[in-house]
Protein backbone atom coordinates (compact mmCIF):
# COMPACT_ATOMS: atom_id res chain seq x y z
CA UNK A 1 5.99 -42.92 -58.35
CA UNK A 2 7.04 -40.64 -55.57
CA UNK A 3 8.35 -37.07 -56.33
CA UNK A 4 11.88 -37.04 -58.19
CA UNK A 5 14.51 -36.76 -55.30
CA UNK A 6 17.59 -37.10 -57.90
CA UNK A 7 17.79 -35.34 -61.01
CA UNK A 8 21.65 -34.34 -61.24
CA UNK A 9 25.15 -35.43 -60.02
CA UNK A 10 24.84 -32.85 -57.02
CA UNK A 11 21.96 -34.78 -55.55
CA UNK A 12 23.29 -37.98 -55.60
CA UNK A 13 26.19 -35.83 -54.07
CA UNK A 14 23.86 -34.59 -51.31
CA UNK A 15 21.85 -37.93 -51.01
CA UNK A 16 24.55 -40.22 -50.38
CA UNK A 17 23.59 -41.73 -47.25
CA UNK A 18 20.65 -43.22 -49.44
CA UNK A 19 22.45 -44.89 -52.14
CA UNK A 20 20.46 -47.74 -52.75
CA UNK A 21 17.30 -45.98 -52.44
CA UNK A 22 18.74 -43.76 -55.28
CA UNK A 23 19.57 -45.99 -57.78
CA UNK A 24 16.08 -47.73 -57.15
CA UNK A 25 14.54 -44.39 -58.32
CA UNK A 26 16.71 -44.07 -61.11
CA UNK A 27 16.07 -47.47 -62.52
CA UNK A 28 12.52 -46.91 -62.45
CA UNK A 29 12.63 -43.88 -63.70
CA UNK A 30 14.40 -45.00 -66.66
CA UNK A 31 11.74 -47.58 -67.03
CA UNK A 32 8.83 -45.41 -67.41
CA UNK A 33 10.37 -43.33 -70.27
CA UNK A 34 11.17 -47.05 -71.88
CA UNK A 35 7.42 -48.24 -71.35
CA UNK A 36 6.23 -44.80 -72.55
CA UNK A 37 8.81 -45.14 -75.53
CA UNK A 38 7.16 -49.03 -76.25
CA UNK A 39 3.88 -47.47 -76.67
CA UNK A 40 4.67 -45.08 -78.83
CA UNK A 41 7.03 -47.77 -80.59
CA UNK A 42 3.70 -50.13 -81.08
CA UNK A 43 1.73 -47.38 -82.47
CA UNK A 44 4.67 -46.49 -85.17
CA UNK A 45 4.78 -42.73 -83.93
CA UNK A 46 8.36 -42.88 -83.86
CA UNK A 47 8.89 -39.28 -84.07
CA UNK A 48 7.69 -39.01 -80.53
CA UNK A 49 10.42 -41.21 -78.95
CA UNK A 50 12.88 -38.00 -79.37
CA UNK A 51 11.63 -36.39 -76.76
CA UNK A 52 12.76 -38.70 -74.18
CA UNK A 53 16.12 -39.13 -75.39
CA UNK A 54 17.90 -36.67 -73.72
CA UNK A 55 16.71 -37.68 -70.42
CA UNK A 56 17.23 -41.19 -71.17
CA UNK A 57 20.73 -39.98 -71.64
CA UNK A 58 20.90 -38.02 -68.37
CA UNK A 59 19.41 -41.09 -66.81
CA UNK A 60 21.55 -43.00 -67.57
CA UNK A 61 24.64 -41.07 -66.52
CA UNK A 62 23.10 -40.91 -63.44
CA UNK A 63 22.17 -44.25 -63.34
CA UNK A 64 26.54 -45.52 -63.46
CA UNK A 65 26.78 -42.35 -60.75
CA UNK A 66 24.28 -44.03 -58.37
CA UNK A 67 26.21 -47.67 -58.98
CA UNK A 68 29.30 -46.60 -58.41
CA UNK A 69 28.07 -44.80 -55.16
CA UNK A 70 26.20 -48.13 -54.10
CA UNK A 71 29.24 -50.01 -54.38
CA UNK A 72 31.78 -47.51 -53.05
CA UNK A 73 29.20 -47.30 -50.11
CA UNK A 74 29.20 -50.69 -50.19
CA UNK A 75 33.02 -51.38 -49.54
CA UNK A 76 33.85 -48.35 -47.48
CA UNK A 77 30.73 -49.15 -45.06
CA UNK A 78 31.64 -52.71 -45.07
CA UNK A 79 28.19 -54.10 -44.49
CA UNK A 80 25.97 -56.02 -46.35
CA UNK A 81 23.12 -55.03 -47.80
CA UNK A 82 19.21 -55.06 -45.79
CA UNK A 83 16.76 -57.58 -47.13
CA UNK A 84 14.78 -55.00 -47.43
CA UNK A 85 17.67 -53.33 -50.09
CA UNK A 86 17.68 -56.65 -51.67
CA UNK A 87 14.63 -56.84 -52.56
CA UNK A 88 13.91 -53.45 -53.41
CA UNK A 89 17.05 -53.89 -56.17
CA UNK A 90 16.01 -57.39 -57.22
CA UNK A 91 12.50 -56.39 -58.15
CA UNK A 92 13.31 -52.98 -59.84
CA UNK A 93 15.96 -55.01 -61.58
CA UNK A 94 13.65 -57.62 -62.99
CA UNK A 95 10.39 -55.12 -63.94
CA UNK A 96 13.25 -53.12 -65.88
CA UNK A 97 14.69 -56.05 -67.19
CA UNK A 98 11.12 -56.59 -68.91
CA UNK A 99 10.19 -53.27 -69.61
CA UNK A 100 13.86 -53.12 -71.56
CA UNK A 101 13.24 -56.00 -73.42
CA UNK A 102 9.50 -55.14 -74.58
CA UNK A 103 11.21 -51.89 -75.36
CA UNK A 104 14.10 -53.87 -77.76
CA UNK A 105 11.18 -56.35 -79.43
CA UNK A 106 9.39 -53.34 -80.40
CA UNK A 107 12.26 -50.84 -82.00
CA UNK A 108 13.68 -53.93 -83.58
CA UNK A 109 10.26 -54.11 -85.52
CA UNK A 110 9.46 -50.88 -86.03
CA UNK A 111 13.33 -50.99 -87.78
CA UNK A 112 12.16 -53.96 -89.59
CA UNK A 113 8.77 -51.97 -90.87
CA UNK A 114 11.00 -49.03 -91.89
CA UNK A 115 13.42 -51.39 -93.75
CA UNK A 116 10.61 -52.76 -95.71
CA UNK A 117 8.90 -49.59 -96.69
CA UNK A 118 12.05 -47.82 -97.71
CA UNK A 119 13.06 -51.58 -99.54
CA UNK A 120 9.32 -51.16 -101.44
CA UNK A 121 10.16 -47.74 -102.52
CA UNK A 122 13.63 -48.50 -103.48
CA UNK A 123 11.97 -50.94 -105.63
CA UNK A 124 9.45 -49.07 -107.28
CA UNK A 125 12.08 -46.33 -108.11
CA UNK A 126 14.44 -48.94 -109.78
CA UNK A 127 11.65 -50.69 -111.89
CA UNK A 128 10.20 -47.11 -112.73
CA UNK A 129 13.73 -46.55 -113.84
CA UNK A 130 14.25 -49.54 -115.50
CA UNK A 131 11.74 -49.45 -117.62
CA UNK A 132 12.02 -46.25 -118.78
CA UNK A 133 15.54 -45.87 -119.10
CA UNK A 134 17.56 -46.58 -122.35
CA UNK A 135 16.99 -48.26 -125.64
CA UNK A 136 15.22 -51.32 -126.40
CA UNK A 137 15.64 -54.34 -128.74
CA UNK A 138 13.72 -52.06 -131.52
CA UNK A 139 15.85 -49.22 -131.09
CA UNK A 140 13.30 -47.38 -129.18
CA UNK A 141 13.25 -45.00 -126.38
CA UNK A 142 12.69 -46.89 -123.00
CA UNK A 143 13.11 -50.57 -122.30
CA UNK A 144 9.66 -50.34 -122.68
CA UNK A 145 9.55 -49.20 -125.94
CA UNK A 146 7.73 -45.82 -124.46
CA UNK A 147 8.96 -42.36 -124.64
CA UNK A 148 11.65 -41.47 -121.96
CA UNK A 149 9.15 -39.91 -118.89
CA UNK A 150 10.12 -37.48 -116.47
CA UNK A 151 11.36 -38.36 -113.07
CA UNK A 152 9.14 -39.74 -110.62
CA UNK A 153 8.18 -37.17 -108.04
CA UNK A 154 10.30 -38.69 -105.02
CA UNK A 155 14.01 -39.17 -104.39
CA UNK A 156 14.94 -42.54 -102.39
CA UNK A 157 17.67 -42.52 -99.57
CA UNK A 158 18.37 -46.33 -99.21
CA UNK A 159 20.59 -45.60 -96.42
CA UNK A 160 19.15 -45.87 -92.76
């Protein structure tokens, strides 16, 4: 990808005249931080994916900017848009389109991964609990009959 011309309101501001050459930048722009977030997704190193979150956000601020500019260009110009425009917008649109939904398949199971490990633990604590917890038919300590043991040395947040 060619050099970065936008990177804040201003140059959209001072890049005007190419409005839909801006918002073809910005969309893939914010496609290659969601591909480079997917791989990092599929290899579960999840506490990588911060550090593109605050330009995600950026980018995406910039991102309704451009639109708005392309359509207020748009309507004030009065003209329709090149096929070369077109096409430039369709096919950003559609590579984004996949790289976004890669991107979705691939947090939705690394959430279902976490759910299940956290669900395992949750488990383990309650039947570690469980069975050594409270009285049992005999009168003795634990519902195991064993000697009330010490904590187990983890805490579980179910909450996500």
């Amino acid at each position: 990808m060619r050099n970065s011309r936008v990177k804040t309101v201003r140059d959209l501001e001072l890049n005007r005249n190419d409005a839909v050459e801006n918002l073809v930048e910005l969309i893939a722009r914010l496609g290659a931080i969601l591909a480079n977030e997917t791989i990092f997704l599929r290899q579960m190193k999840i506490s990588e994916i911060k550090a593109f979150q605050k330009e995600k956000e950026e980018l995406i601020l910039l991102l309704e900017k451009a639109k708005n500019q392309v359509e207020s260009a748009a309507m004030k110009q009065a003209r329709e848009f090149t096929e070369q425009e077109k096409q430039e917008l369709a096919t950003v649109g559609r590579i984004f389109s996949e790289i976004a939904m890669e991107n979705f398949c691939e947090l939705k199971k690394a959430r279902e991964v976490n759910r299940r490990v956290i669900g395992c633990i949750s488990s383990a604590a309650s039947d570690y609990f469980a069975a050594t917890r409270g009285y049992n038919r005999k009168g003795g300590k634990g519902g195991s009959g064993r000697k009330l043991e010490a904590v187990p040395p983890f805490t579980v947040n179910n909450v996500i």
